[in-house]
PDB file of N, CA and C in Angstrom:
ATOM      1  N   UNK A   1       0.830  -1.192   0.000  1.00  0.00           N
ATOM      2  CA  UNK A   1       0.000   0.000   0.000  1.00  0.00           C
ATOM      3  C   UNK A   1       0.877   1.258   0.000  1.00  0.00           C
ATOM      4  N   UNK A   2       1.904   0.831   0.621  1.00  0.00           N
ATOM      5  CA  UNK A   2       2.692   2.612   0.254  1.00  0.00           C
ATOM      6  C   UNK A   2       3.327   2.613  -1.195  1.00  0.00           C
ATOM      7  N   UNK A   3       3.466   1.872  -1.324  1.00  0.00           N
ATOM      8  CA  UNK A   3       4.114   1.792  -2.892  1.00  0.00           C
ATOM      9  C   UNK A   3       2.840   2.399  -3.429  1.00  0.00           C
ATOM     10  N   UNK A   4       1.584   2.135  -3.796  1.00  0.00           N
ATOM     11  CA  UNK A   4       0.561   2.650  -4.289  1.00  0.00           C
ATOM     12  C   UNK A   4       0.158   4.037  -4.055  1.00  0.00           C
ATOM     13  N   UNK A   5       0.799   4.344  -2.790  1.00  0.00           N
ATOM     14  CA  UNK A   5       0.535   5.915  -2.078  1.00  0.00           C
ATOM     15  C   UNK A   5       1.466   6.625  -2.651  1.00  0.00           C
ATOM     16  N   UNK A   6       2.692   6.203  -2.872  1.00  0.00           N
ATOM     17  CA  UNK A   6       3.580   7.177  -3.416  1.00  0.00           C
ATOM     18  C   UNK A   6       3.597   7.646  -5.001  1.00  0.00           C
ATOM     19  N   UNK A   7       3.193   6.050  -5.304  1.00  0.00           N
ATOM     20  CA  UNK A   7       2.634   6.497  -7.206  1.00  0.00           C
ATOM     21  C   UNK A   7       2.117   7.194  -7.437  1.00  0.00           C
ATOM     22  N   UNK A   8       0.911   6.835  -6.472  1.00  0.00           N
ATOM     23  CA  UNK A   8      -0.085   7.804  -7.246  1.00  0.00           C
ATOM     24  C   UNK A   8      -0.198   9.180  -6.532  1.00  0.00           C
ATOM     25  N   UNK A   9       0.712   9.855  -5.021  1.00  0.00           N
ATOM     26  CA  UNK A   9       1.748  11.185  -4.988  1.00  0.00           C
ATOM     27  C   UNK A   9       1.848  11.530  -6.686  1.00  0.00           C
ATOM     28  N   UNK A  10       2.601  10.635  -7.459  1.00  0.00           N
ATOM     29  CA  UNK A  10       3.698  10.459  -8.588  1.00  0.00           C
ATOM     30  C   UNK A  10       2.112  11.324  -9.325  1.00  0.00           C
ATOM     31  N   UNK A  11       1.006  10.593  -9.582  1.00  0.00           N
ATOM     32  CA  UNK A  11       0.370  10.881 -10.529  1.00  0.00           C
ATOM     33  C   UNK A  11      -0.291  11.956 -10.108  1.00  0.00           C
ATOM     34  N   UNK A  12      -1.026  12.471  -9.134  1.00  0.00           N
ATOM     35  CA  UNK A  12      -1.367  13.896  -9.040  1.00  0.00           C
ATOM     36  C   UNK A  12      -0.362  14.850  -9.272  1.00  0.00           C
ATOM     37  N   UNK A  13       0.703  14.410  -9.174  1.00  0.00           N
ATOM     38  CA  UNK A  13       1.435  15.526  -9.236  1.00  0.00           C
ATOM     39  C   UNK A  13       1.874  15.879 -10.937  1.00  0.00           C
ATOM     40  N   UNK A  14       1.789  14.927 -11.409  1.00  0.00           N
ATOM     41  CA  UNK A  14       1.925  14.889 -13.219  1.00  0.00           C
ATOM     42  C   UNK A  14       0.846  15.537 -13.406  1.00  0.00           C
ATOM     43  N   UNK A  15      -0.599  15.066 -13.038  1.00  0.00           N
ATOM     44  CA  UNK A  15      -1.587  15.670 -13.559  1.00  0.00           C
ATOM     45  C   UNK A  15      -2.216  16.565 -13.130  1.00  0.00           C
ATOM     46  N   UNK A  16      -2.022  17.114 -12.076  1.00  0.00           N
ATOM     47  CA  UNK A  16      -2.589  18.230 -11.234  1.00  0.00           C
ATOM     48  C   UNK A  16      -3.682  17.848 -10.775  1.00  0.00           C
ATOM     49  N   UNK A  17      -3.891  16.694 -10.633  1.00  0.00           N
ATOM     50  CA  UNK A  17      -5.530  16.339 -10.171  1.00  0.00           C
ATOM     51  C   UNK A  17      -5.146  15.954  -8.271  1.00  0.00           C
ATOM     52  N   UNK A  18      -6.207  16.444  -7.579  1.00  0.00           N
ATOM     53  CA  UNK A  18      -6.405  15.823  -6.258  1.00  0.00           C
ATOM     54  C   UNK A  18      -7.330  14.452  -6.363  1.00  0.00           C
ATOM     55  N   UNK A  19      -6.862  13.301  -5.730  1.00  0.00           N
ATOM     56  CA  UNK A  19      -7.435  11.988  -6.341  1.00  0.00           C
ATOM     57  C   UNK A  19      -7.889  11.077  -4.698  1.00  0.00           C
ATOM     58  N   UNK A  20      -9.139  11.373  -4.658  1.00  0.00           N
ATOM     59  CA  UNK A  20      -9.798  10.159  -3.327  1.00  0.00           C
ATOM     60  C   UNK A  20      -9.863   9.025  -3.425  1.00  0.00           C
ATOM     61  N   UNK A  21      -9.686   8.138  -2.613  1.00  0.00           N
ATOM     62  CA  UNK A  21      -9.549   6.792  -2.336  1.00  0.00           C
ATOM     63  C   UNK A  21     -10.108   6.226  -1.552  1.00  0.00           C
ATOM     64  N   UNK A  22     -10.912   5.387  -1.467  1.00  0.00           N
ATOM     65  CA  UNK A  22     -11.683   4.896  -0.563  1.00  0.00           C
ATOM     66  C   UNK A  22     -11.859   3.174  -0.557  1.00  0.00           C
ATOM     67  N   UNK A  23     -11.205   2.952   0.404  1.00  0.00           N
ATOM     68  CA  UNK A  23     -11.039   1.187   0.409  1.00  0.00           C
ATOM     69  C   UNK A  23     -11.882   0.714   1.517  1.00  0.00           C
ATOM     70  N   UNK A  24     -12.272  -0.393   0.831  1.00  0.00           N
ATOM     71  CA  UNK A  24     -13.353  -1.288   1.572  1.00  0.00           C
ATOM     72  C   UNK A  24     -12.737  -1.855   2.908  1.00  0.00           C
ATOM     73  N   UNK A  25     -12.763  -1.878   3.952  1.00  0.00           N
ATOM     74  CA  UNK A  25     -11.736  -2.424   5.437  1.00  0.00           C
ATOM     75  C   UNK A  25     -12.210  -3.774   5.070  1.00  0.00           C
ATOM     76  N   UNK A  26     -10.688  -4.670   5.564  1.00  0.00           N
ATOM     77  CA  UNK A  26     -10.756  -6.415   5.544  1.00  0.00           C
ATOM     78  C   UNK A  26     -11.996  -6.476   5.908  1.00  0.00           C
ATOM     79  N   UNK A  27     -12.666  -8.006   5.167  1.00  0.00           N
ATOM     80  CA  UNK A  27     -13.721  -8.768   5.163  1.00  0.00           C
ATOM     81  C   UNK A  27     -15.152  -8.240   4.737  1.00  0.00           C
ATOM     82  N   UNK A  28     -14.917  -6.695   4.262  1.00  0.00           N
ATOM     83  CA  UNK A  28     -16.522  -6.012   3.805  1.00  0.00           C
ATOM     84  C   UNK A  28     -16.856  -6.603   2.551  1.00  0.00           C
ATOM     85  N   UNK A  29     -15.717  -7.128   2.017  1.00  0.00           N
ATOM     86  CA  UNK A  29     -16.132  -7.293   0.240  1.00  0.00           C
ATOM     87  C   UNK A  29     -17.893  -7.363  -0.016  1.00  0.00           C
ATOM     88  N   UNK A  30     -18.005  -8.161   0.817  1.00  0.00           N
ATOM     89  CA  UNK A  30     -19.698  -8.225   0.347  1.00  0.00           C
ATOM     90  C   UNK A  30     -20.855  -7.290   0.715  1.00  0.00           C
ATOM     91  N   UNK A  31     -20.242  -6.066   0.641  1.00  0.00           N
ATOM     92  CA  UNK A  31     -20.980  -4.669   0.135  1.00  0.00           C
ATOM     93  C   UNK A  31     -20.269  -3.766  -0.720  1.00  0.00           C
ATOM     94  N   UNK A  32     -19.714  -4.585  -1.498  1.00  0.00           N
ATOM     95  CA  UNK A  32     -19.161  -3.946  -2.607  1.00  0.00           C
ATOM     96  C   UNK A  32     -20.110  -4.367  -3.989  1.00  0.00           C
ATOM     97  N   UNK A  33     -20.636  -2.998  -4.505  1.00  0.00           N
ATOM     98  CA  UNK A  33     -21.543  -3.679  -4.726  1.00  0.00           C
ATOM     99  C   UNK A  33     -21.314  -3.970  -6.458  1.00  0.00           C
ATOM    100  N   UNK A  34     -20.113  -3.389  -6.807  1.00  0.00           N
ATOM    101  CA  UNK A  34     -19.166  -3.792  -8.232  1.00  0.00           C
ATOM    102  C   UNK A  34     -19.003  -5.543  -8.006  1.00  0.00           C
ATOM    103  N   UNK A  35     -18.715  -5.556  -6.943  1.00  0.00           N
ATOM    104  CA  UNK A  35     -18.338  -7.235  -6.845  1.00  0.00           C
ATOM    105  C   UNK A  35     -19.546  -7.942  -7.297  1.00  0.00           C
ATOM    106  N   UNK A  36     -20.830  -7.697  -6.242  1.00  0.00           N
ATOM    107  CA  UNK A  36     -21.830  -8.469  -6.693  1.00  0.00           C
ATOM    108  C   UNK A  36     -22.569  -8.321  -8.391  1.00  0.00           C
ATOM    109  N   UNK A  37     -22.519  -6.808  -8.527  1.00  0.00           N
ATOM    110  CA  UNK A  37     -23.062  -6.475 -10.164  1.00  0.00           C
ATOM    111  C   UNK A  37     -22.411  -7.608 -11.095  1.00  0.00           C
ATOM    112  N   UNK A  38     -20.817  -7.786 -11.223  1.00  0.00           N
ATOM    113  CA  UNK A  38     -20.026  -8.218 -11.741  1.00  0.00           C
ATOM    114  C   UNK A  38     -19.484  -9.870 -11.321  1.00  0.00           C
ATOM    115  N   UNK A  39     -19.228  -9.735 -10.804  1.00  0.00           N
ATOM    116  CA  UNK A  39     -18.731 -11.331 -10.526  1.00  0.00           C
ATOM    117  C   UNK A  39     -19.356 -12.573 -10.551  1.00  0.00           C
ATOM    118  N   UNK A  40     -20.161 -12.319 -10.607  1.00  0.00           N
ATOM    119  CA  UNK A  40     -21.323 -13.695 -10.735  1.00  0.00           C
ATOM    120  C   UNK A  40     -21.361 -14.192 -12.544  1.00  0.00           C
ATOM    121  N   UNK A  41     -21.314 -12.747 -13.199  1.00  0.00           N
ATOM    122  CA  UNK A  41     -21.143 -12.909 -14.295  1.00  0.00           C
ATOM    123  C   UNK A  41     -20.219 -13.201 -15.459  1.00  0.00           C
ATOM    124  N   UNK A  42     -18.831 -13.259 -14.727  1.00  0.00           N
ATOM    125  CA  UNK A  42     -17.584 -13.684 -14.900  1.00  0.00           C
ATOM    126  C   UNK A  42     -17.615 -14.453 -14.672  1.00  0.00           C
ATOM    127  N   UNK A  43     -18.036 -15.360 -13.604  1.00  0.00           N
ATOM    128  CA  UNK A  43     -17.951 -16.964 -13.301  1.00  0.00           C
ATOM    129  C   UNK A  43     -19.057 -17.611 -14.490  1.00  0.00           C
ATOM    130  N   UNK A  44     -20.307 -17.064 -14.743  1.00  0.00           N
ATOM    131  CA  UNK A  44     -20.932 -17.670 -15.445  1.00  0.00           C
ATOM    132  C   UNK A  44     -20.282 -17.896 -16.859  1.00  0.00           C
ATOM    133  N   UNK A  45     -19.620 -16.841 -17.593  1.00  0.00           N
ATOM    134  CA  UNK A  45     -18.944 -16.454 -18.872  1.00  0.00           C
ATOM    135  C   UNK A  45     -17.776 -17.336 -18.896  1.00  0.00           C
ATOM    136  N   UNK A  46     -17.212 -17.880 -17.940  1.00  0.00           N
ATOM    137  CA  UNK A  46     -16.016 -19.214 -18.090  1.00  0.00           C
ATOM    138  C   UNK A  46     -16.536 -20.408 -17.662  1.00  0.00           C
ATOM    139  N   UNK A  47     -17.401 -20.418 -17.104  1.00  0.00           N
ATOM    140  CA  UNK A  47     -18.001 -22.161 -16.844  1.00  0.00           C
ATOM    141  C   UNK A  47     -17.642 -22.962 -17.576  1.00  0.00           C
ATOM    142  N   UNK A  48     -16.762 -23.647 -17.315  1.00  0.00           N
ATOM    143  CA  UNK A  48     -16.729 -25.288 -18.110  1.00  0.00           C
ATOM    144  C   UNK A  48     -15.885 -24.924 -19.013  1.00  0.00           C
ATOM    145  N   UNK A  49     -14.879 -23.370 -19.067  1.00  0.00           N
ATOM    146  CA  UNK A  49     -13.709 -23.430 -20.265  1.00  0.00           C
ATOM    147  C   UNK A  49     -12.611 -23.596 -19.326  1.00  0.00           C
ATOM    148  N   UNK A  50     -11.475 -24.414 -19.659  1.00  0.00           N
ATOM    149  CA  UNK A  50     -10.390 -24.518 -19.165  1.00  0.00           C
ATOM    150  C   UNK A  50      -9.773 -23.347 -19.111  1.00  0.00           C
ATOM    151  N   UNK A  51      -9.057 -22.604 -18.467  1.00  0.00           N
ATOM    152  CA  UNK A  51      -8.068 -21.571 -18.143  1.00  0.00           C
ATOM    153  C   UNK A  51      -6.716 -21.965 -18.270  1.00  0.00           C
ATOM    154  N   UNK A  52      -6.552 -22.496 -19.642  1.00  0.00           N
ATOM    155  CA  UNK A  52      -5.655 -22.954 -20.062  1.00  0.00           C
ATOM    156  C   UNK A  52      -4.258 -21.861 -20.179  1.00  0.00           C
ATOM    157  N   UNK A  53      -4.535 -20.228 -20.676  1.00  0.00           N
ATOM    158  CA  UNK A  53      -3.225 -19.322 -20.243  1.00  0.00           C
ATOM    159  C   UNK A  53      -4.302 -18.024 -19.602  1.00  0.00           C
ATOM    160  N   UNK A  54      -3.189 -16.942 -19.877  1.00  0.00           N
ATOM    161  CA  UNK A  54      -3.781 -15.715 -19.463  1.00  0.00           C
ATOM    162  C   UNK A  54      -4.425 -15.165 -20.379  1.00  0.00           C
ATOM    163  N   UNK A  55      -3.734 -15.354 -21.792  1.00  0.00           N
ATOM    164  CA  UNK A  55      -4.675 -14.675 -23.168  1.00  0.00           C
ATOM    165  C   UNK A  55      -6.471 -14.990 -23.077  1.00  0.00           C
ATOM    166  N   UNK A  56      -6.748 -16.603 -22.448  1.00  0.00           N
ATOM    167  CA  UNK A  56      -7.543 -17.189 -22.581  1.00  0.00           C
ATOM    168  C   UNK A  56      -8.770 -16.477 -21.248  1.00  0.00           C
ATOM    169  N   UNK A  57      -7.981 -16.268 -20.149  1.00  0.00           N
ATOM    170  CA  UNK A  57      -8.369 -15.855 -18.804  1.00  0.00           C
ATOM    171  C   UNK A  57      -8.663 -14.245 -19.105  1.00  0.00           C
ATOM    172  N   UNK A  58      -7.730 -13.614 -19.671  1.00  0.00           N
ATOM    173  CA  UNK A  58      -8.630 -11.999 -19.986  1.00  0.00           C
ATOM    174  C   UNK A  58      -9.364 -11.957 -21.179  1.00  0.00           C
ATOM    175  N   UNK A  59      -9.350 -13.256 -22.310  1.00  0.00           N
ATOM    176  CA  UNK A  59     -10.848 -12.887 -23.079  1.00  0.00           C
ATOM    177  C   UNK A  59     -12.172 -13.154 -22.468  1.00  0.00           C
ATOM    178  N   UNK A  60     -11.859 -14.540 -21.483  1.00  0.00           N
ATOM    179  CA  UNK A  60     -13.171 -14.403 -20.656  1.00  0.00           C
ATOM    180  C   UNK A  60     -13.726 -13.465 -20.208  1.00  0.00           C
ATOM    181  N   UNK A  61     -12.727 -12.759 -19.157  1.00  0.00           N
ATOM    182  CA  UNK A  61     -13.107 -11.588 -18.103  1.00  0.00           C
ATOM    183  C   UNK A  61     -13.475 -10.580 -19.233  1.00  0.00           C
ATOM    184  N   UNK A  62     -13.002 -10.017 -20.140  1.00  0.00           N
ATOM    185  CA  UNK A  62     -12.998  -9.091 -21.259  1.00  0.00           C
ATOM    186  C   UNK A  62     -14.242  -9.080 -21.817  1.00  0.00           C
ATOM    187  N   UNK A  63     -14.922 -10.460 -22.177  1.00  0.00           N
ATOM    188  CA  UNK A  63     -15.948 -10.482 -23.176  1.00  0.00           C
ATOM    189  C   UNK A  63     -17.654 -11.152 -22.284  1.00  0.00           C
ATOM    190  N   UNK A  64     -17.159 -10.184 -20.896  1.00  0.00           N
ATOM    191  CA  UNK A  64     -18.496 -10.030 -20.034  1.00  0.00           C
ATOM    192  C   UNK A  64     -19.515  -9.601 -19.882  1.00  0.00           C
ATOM    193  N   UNK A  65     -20.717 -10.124 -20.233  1.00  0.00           N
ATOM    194  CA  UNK A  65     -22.035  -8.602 -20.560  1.00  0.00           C
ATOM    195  C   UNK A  65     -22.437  -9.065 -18.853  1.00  0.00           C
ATOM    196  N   UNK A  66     -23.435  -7.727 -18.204  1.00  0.00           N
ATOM    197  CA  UNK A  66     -24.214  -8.485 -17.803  1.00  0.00           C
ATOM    198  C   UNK A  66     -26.052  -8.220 -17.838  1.00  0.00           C
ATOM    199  N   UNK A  67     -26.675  -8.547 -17.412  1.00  0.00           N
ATOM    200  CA  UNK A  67     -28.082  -8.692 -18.015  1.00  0.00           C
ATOM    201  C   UNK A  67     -28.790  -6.755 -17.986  1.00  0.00           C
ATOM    202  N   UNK A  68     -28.388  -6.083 -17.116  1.00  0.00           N
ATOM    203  CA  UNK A  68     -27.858  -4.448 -17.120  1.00  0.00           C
ATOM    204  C   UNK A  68     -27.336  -3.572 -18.311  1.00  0.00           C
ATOM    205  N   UNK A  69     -26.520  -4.598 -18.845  1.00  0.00           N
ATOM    206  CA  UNK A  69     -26.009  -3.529 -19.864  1.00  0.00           C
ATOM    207  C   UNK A  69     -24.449  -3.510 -19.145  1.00  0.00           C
ATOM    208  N   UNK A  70     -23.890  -3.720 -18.180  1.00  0.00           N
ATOM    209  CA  UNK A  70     -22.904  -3.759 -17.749  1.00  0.00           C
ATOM    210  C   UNK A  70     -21.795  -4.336 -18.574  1.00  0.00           C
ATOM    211  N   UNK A  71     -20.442  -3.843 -19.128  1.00  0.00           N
ATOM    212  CA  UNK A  71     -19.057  -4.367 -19.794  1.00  0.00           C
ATOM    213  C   UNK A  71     -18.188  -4.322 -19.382  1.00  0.00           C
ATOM    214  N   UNK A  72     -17.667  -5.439 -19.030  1.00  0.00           N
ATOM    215  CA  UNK A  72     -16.005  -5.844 -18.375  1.00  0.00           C
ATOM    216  C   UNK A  72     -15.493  -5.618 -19.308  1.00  0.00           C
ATOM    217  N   UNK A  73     -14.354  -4.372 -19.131  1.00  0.00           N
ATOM    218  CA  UNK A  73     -13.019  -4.063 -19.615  1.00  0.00           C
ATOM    219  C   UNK A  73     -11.668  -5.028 -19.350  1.00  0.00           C
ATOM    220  N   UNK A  74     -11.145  -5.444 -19.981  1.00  0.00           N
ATOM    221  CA  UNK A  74      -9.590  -6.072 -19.124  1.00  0.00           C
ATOM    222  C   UNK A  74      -8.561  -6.527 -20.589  1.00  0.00           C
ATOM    223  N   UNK A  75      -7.544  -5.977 -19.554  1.00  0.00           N
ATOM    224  CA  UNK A  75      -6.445  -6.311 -20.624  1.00  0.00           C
ATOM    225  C   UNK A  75      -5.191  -6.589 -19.979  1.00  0.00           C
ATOM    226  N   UNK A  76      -4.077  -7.547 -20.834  1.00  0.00           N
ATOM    227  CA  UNK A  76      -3.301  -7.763 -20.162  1.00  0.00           C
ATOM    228  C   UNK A  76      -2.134  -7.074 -19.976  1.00  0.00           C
ATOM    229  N   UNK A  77      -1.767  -6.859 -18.730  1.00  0.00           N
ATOM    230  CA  UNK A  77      -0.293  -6.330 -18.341  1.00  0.00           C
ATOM    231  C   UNK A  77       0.461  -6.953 -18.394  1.00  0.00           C
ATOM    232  N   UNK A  78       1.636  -6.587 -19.288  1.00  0.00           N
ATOM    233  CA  UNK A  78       2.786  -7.548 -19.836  1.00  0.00           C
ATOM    234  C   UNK A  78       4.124  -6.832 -19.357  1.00  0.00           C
ATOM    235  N   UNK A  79       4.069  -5.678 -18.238  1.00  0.00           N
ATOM    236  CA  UNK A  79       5.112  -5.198 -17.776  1.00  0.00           C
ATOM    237  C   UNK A  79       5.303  -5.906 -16.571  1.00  0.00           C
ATOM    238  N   UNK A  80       7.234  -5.674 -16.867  1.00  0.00           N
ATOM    239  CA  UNK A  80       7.725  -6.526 -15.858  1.00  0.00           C
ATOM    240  C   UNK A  80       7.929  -5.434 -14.559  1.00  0.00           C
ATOM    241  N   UNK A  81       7.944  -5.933 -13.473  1.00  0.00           N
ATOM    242  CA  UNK A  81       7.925  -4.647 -12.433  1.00  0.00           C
ATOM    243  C   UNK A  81       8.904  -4.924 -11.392  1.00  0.00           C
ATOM    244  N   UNK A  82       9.862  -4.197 -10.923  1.00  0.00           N
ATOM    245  CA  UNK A  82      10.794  -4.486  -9.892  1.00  0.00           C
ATOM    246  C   UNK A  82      10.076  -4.876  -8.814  1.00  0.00           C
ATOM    247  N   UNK A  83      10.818  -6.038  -7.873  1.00  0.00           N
ATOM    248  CA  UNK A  83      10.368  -6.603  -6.977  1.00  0.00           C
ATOM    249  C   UNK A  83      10.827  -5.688  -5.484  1.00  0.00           C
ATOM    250  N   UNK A  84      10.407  -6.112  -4.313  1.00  0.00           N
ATOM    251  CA  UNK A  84      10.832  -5.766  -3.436  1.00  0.00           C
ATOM    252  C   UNK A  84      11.337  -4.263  -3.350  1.00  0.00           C
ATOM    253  N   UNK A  85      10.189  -3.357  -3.851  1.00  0.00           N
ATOM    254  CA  UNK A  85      10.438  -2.229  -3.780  1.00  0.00           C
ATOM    255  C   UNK A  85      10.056  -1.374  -2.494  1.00  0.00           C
ATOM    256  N   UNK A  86      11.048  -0.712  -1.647  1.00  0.00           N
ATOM    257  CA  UNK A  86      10.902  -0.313  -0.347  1.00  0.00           C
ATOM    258  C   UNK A  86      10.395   1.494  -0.516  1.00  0.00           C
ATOM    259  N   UNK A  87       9.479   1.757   0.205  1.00  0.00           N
ATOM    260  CA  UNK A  87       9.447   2.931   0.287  1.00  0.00           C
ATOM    261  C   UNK A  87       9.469   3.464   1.856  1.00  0.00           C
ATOM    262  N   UNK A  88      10.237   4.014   1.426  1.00  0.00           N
ATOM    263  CA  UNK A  88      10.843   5.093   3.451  1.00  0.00           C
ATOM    264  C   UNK A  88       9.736   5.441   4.041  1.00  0.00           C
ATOM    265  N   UNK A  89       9.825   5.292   5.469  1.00  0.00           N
ATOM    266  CA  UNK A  89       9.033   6.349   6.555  1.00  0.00           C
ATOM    267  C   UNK A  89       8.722   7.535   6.127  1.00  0.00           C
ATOM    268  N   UNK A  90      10.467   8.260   5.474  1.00  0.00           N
ATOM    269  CA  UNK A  90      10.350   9.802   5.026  1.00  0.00           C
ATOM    270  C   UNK A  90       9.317   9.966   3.547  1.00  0.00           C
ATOM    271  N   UNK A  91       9.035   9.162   2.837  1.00  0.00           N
ATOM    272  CA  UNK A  91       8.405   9.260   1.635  1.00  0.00           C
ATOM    273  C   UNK A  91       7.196   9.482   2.181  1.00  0.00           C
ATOM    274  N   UNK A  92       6.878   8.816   2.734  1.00  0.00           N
ATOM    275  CA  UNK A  92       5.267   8.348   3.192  1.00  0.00           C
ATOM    276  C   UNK A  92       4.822   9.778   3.982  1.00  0.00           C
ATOM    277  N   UNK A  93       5.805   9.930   4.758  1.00  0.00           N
ATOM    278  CA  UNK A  93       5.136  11.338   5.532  1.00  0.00           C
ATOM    279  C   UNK A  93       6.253  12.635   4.718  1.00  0.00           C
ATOM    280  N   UNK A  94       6.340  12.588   3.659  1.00  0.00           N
ATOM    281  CA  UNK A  94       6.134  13.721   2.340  1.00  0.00           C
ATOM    282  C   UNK A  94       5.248  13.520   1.299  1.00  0.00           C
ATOM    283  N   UNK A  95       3.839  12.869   1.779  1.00  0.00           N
ATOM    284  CA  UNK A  95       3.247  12.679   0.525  1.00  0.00           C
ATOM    285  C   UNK A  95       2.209  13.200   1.104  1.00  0.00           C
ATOM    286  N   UNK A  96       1.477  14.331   0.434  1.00  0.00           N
ATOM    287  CA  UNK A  96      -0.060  15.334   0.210  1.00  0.00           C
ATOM    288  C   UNK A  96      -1.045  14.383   0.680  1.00  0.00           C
ATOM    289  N   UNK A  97      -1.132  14.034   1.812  1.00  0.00           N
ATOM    290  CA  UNK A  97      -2.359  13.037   2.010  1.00  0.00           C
ATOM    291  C   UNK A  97      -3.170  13.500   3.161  1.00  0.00           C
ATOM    292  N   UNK A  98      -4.281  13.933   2.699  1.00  0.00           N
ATOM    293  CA  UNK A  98      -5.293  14.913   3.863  1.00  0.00           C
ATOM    294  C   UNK A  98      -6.043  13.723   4.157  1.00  0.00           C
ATOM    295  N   UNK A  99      -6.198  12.863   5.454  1.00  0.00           N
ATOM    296  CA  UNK A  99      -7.389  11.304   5.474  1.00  0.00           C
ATOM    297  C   UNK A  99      -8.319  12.182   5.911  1.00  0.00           C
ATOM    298  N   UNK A 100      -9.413  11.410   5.776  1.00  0.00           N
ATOM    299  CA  UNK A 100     -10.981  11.661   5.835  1.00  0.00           C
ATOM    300  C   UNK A 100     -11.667  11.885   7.317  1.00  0.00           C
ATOM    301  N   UNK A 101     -12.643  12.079   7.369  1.00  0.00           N
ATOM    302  CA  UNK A 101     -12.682  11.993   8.771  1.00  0.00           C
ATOM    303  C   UNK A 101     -13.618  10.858   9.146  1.00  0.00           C
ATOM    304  N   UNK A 102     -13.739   9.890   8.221  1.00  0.00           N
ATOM    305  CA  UNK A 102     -14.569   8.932   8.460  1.00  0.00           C
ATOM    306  C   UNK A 102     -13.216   7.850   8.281  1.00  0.00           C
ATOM    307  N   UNK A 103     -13.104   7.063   9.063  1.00  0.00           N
ATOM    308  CA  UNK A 103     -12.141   5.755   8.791  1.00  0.00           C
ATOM    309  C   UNK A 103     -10.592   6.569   7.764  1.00  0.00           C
ATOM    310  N   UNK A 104     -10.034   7.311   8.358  1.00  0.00           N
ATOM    311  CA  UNK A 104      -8.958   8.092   7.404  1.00  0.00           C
ATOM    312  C   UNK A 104      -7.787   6.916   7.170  1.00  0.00           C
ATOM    313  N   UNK A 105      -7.827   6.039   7.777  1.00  0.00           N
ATOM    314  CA  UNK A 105      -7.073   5.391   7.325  1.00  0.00           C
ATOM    315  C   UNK A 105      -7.250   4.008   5.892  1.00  0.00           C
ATOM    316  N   UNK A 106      -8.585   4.531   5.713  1.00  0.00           N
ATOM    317  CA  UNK A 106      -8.809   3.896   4.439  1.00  0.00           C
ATOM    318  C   UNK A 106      -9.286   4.886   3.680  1.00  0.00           C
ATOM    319  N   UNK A 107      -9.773   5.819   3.993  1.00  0.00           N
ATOM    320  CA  UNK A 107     -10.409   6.787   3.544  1.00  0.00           C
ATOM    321  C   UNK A 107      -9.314   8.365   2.948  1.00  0.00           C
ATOM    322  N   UNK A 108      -9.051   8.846   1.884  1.00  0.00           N
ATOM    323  CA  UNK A 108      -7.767  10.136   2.064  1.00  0.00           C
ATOM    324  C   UNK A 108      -8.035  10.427   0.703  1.00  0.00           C
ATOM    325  N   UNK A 109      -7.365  11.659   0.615  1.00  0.00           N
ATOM    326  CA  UNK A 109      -7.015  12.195  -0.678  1.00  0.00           C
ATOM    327  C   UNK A 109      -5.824  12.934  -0.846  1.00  0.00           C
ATOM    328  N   UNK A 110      -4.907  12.508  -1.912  1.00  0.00           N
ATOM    329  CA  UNK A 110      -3.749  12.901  -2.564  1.00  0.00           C
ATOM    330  C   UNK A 110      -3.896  13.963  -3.338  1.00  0.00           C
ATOM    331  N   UNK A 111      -3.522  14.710  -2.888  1.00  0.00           N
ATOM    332  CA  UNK A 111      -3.304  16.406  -3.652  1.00  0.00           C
ATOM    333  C   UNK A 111      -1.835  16.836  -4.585  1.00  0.00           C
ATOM    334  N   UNK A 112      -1.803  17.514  -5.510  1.00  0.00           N
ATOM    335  CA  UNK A 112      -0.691  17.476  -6.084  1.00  0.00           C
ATOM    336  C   UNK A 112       0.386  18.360  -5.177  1.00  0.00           C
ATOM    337  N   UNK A 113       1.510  17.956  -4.879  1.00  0.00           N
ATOM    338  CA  UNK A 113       2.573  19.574  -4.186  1.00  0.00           C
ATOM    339  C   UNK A 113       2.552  20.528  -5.114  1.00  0.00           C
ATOM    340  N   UNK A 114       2.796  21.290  -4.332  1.00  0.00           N
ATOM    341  CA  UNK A 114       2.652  22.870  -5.103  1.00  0.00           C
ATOM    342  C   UNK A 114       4.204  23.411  -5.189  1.00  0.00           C
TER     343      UNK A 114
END
């Protein structure tokens, strides 16, 4: 998660945008309600096909309707990414992050530095 905090530091600050975040706390998944819209319908759309590679695994996910009108986007990431990437104490508390006042520790927004 700080690796993700500092990127996307990285990306407000490219784009000048202030960017909120709001994560579901362990074990809520099931009031998420993207999960339920969606996922039922991904499992139905591979039933009974082997997941034989990944090409095969994001045309499934990719070529998802659901009875809504709803369309799964997905594509594959073929970048390789350094492992074991550490980010400092000092990074973390130099990064524009005002938390919320509801649950701020899942809850914040990244502002660009000025």
């Amino acid at each position: 998660m700080r690796l993700f905090k500092r990127e996307l530091q990285q990306f407000a600050n490219d784009t000048g945008l202030s960017i909120s975040v709001s994560h579901f706390p362990p074990g809520t998944s099931k009031w998420n309600k993207i999960e339920h819209r969606l996922f039922s319908f991904i499992s139905k759309n591979w039933r009974g096909q082997p997941l034989l590679d990944l090409v095969t695994i994001v045309n499934l996910i990719g070529n998802t309707r659901t009875n809504a009108g709803l369309k799964v986007c997905c594509e594959l990431d073929e970048n390789i990414y350094e492992k074991g990437v550490v980010v400092s104490d000092e990074e973390i508390q130099n990064l524009n992050l005002t938390r919320d006042q509801f649950h701020g520790d899942w809850n914040y927004t990244i502002s660009p530095k000025k």
